[in-house]
PDB file of N, CA and C in Angstrom:
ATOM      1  N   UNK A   1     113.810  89.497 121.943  1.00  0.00           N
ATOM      2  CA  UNK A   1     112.453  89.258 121.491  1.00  0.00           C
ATOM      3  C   UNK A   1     112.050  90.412 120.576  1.00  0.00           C
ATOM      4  N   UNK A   2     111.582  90.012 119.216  1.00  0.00           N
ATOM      5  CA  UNK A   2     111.054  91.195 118.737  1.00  0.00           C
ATOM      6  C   UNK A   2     109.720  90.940 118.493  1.00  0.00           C
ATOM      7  N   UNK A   3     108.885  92.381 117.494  1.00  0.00           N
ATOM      8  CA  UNK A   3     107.812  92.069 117.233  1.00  0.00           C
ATOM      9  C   UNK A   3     106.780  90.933 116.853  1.00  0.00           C
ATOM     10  N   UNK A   4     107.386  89.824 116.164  1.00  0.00           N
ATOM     11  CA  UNK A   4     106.789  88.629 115.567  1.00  0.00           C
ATOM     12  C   UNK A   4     106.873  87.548 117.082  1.00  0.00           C
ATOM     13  N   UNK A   5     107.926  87.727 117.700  1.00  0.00           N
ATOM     14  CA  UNK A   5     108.074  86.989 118.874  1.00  0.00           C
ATOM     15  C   UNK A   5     107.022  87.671 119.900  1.00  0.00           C
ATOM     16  N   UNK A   6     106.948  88.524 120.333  1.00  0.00           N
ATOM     17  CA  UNK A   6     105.920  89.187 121.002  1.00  0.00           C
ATOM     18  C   UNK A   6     104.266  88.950 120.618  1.00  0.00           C
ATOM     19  N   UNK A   7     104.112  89.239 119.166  1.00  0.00           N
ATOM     20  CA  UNK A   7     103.111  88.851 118.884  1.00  0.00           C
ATOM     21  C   UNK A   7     102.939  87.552 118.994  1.00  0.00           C
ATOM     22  N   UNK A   8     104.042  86.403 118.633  1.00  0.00           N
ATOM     23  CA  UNK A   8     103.294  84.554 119.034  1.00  0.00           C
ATOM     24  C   UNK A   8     103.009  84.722 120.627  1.00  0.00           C
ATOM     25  N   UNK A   9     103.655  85.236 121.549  1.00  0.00           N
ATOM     26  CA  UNK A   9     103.443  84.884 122.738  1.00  0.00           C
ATOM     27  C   UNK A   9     101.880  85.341 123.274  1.00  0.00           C
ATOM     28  N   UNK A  10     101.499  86.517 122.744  1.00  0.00           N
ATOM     29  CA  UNK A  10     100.128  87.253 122.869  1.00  0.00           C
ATOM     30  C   UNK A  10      99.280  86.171 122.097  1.00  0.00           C
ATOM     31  N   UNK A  11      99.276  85.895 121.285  1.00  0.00           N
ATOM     32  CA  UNK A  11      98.392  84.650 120.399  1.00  0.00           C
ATOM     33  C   UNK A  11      98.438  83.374 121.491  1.00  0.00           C
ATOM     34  N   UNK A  12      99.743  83.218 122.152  1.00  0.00           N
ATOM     35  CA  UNK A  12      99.727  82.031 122.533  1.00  0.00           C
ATOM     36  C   UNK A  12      98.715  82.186 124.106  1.00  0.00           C
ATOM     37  N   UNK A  13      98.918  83.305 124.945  1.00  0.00           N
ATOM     38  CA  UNK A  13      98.406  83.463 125.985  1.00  0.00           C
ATOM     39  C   UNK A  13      97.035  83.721 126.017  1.00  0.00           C
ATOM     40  N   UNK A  14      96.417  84.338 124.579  1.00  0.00           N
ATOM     41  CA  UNK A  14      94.842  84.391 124.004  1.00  0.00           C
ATOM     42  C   UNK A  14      94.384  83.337 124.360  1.00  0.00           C
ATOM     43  N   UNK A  15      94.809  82.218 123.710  1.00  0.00           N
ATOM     44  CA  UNK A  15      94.601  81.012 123.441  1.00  0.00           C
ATOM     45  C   UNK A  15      94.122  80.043 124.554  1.00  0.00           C
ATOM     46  N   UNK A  16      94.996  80.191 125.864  1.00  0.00           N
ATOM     47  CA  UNK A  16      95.292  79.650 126.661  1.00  0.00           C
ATOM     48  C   UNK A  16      94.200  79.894 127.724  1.00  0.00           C
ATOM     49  N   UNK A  17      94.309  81.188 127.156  1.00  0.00           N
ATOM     50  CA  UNK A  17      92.661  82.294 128.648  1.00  0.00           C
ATOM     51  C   UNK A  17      91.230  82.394 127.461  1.00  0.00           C
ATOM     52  N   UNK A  18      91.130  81.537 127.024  1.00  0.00           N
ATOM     53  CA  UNK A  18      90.448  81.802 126.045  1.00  0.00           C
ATOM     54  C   UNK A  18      89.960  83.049 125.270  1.00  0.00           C
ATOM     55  N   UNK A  19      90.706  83.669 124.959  1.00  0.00           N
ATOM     56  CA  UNK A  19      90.926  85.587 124.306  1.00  0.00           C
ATOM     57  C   UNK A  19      90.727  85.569 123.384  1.00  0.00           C
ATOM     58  N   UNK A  20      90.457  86.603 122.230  1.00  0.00           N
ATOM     59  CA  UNK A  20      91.062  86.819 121.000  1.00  0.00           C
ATOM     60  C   UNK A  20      92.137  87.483 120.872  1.00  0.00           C
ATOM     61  N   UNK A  21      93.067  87.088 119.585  1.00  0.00           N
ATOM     62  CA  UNK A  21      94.126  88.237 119.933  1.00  0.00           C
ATOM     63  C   UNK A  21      93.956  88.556 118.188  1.00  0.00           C
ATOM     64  N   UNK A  22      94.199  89.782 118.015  1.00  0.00           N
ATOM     65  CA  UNK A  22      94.259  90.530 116.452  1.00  0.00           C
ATOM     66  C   UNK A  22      95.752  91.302 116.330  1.00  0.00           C
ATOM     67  N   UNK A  23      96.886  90.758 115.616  1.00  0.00           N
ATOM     68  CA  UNK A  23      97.830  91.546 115.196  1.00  0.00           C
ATOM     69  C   UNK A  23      98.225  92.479 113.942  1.00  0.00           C
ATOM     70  N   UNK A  24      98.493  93.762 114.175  1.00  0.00           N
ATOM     71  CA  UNK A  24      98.374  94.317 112.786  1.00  0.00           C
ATOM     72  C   UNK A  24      99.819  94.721 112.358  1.00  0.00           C
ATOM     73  N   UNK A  25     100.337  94.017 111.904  1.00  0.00           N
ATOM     74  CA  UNK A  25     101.729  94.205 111.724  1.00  0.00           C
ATOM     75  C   UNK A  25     102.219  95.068 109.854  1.00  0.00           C
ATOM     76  N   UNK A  26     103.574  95.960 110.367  1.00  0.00           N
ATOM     77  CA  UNK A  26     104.133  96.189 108.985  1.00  0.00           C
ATOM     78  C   UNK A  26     102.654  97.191 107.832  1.00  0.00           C
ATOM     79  N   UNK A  27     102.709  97.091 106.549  1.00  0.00           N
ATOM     80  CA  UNK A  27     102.330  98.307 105.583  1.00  0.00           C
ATOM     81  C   UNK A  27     100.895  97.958 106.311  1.00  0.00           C
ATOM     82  N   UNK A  28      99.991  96.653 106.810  1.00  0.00           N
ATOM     83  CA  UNK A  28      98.537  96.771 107.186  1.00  0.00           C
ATOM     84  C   UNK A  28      98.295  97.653 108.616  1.00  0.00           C
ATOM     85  N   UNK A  29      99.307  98.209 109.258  1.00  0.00           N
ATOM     86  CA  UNK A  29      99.086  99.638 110.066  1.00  0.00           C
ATOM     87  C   UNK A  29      98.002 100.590 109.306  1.00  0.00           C
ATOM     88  N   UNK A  30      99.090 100.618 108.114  1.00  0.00           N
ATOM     89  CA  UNK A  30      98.122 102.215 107.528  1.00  0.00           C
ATOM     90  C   UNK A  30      96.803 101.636 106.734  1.00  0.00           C
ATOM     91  N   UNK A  31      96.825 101.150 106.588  1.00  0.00           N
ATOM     92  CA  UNK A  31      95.293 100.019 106.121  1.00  0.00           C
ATOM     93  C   UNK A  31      94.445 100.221 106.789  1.00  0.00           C
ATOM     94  N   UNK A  32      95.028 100.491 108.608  1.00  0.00           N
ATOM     95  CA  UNK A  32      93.829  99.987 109.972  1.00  0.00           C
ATOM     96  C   UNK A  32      94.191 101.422 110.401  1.00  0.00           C
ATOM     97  N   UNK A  33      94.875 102.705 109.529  1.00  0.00           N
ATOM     98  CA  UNK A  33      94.718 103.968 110.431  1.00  0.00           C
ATOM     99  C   UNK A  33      95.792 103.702 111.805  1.00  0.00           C
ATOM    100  N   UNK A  34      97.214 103.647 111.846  1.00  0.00           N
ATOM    101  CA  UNK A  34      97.662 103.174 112.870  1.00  0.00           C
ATOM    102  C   UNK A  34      99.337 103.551 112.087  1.00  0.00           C
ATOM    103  N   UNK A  35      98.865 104.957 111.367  1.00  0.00           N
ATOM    104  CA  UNK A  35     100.164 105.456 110.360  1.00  0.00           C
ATOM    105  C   UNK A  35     101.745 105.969 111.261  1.00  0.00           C
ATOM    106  N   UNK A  36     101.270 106.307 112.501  1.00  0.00           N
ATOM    107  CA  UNK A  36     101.911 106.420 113.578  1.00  0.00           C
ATOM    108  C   UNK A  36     103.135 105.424 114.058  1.00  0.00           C
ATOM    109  N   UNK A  37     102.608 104.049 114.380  1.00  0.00           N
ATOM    110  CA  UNK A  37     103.355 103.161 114.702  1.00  0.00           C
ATOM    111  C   UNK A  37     104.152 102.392 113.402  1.00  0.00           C
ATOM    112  N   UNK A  38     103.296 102.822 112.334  1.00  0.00           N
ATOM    113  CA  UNK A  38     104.056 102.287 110.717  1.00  0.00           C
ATOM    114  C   UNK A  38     105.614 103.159 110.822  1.00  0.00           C
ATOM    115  N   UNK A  39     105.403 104.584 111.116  1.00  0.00           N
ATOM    116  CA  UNK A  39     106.254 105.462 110.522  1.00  0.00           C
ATOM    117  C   UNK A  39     107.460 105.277 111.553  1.00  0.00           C
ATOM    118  N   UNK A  40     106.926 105.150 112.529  1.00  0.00           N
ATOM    119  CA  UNK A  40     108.257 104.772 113.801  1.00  0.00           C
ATOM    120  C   UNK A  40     108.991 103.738 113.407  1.00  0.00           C
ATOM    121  N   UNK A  41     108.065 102.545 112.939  1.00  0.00           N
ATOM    122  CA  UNK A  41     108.625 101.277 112.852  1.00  0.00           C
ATOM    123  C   UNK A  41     109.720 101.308 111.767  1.00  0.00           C
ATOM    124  N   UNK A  42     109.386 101.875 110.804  1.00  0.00           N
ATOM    125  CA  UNK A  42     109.497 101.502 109.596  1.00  0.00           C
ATOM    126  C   UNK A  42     111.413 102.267 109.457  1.00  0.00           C
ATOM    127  N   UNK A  43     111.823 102.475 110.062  1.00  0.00           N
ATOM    128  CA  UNK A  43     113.527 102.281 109.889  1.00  0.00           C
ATOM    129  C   UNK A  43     113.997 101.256 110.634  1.00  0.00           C
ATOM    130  N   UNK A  44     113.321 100.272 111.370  1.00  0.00           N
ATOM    131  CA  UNK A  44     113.922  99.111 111.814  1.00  0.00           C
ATOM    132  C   UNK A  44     114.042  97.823 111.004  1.00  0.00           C
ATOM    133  N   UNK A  45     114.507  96.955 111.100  1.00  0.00           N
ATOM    134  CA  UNK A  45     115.006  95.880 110.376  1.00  0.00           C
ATOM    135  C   UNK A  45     113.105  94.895 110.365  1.00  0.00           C
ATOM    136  N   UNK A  46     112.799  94.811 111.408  1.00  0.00           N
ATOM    137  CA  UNK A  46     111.718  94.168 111.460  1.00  0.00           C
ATOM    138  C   UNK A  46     110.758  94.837 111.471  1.00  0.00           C
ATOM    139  N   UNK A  47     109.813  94.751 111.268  1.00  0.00           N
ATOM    140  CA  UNK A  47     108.005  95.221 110.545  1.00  0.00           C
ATOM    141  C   UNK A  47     107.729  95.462 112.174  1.00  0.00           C
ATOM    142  N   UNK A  48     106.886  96.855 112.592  1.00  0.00           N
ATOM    143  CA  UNK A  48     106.506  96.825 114.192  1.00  0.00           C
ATOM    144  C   UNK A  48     104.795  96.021 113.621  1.00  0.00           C
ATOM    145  N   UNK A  49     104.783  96.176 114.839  1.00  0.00           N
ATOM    146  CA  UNK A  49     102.940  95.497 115.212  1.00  0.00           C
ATOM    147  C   UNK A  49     102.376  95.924 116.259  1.00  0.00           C
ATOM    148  N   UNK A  50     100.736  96.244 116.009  1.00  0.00           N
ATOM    149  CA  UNK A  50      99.677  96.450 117.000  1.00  0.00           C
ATOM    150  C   UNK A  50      99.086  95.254 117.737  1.00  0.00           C
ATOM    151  N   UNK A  51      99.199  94.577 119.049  1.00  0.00           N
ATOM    152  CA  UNK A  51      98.538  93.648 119.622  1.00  0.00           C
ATOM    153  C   UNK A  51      97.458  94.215 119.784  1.00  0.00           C
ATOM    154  N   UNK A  52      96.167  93.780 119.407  1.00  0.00           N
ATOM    155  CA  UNK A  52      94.687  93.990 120.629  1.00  0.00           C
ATOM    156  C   UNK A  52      94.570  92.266 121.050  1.00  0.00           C
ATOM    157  N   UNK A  53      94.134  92.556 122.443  1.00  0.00           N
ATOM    158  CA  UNK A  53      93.612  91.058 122.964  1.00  0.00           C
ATOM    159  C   UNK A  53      92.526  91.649 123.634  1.00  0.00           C
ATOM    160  N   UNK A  54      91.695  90.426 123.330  1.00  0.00           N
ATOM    161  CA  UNK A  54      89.976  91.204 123.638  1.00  0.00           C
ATOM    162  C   UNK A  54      89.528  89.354 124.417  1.00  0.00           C
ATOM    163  N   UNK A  55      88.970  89.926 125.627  1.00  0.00           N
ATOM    164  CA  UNK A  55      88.423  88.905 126.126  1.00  0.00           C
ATOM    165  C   UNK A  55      87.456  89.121 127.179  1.00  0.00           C
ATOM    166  N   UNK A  56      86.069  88.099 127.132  1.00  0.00           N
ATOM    167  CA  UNK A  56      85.062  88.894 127.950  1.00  0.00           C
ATOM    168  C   UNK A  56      83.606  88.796 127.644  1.00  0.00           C
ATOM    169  N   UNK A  57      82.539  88.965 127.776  1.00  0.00           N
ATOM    170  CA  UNK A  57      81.684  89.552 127.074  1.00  0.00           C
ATOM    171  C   UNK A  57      81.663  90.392 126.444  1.00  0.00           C
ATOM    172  N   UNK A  58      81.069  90.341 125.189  1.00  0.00           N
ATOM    173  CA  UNK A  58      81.470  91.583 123.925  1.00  0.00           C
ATOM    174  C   UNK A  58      80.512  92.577 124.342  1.00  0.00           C
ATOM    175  N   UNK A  59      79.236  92.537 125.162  1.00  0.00           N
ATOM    176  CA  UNK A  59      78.051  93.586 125.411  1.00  0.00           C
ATOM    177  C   UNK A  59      78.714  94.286 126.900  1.00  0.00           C
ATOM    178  N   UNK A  60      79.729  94.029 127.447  1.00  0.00           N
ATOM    179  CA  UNK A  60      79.571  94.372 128.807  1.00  0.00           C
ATOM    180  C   UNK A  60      80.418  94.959 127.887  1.00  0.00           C
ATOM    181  N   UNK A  61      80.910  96.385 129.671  1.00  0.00           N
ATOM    182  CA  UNK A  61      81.510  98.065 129.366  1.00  0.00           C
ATOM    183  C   UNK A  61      83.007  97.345 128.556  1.00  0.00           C
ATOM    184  N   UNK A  62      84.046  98.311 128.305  1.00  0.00           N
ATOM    185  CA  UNK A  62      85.218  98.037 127.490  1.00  0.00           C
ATOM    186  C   UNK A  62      86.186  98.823 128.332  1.00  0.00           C
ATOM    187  N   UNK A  63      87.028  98.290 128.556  1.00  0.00           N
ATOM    188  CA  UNK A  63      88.415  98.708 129.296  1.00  0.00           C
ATOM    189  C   UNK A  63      89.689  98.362 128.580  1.00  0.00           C
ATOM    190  N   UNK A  64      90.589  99.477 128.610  1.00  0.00           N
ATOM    191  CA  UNK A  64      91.077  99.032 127.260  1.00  0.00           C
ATOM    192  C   UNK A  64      92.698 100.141 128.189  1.00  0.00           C
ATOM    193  N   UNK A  65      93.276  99.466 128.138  1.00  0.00           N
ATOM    194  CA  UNK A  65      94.692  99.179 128.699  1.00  0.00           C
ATOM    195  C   UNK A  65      95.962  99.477 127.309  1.00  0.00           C
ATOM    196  N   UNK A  66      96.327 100.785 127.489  1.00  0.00           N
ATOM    197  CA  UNK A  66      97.433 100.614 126.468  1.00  0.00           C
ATOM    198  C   UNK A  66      99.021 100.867 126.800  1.00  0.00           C
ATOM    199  N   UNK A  67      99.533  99.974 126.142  1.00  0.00           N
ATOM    200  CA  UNK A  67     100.928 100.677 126.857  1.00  0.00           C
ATOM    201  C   UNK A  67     102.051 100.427 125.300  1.00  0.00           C
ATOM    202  N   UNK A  68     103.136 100.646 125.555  1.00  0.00           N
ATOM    203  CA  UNK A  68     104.317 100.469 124.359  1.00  0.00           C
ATOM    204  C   UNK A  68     105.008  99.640 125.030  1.00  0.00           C
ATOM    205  N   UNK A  69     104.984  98.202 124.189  1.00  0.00           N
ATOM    206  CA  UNK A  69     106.305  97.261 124.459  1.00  0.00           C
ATOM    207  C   UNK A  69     107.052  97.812 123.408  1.00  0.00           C
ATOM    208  N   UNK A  70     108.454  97.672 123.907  1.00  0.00           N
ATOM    209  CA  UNK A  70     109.497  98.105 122.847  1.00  0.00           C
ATOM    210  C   UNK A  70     110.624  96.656 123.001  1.00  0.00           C
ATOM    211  N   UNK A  71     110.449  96.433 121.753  1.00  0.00           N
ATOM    212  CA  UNK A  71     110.720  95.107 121.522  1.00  0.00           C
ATOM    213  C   UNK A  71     112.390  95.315 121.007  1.00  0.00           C
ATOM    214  N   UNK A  72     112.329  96.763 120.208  1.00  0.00           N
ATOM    215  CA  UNK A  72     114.229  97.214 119.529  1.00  0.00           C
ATOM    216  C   UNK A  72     113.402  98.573 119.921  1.00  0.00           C
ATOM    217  N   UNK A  73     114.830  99.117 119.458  1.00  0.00           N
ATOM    218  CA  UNK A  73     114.707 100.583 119.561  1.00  0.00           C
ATOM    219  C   UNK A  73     115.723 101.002 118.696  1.00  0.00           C
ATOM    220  N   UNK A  74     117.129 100.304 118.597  1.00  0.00           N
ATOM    221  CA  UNK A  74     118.239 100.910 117.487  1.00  0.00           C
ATOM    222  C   UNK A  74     117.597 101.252 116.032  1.00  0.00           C
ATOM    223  N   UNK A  75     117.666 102.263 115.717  1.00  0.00           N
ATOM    224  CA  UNK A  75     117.624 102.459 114.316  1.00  0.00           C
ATOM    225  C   UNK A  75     116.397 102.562 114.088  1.00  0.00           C
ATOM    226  N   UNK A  76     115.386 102.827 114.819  1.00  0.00           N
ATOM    227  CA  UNK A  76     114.166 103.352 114.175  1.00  0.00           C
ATOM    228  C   UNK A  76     113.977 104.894 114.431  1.00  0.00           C
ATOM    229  N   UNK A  77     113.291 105.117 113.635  1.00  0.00           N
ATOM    230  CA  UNK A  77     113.050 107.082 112.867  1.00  0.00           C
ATOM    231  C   UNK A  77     112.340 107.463 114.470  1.00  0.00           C
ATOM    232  N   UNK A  78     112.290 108.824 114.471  1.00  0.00           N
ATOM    233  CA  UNK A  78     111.625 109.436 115.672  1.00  0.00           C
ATOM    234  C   UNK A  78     110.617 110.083 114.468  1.00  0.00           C
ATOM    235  N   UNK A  79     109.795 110.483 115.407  1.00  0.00           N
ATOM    236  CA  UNK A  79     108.616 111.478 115.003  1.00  0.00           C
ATOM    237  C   UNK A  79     108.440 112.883 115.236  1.00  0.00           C
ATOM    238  N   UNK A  80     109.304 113.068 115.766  1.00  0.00           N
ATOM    239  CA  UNK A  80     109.833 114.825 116.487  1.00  0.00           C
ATOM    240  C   UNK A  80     110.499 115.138 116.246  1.00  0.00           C
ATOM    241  N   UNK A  81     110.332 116.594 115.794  1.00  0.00           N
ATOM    242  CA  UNK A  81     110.950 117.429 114.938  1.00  0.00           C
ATOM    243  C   UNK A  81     112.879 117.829 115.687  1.00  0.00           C
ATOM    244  N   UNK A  82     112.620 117.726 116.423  1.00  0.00           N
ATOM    245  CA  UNK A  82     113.974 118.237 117.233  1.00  0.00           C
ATOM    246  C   UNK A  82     114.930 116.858 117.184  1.00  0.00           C
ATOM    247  N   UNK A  83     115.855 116.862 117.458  1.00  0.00           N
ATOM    248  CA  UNK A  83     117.009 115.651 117.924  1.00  0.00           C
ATOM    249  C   UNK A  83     116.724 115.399 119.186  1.00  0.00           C
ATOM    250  N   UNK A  84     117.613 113.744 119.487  1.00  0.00           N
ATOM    251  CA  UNK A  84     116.705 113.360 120.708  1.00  0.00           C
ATOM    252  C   UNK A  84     117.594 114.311 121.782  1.00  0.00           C
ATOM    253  N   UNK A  85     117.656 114.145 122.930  1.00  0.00           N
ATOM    254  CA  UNK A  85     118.273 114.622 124.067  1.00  0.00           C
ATOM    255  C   UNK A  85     119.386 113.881 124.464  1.00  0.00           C
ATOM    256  N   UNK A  86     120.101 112.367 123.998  1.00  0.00           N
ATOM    257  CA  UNK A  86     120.915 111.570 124.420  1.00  0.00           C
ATOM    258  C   UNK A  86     121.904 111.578 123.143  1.00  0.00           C
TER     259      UNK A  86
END
């Protein structure tokens, strides 16, 4: 499963729970400030992407849950200055 597959399934489960889902995939990272996950991504074969899924009342408090799916991992750039440890 990669990024584009990950992202239909998040669209599809929005959908289903009645959610929104917003994906920011590939060069519109740095567009949305998200230059971080561009620069990681960006030695892999496929474009990475930001899921938000927002569901709820928009006035009530915001809880906001983040984690890293890693969809590949071969061949994308690190961000740290050192070599990895493996």
């Amino acid at each position: 499963m990669g990024p584009d597959e990950l992202a239909g399934a998040a669209r599809k489960l929005a959908a289903h729970h009645g959610a929104e889902a917003c994906v920011i995939a590939g060069d519109d990272l740095l567009g949305q400030n998200f230059p971080l996950i561009h620069v990681v991504g960006c030695a892999a074969a496929r474009a990475p992407c930001l899921i938000d899924l927002r569901w709820g009342d928009p006035a009530a408090r915001k809880v906001t849950l983040v984690g890293k799916g890693v969809c590949f991992d071969s061949g994308a750039s690190t961000s740290n200055p050192t070599p990895p440890c493996c």
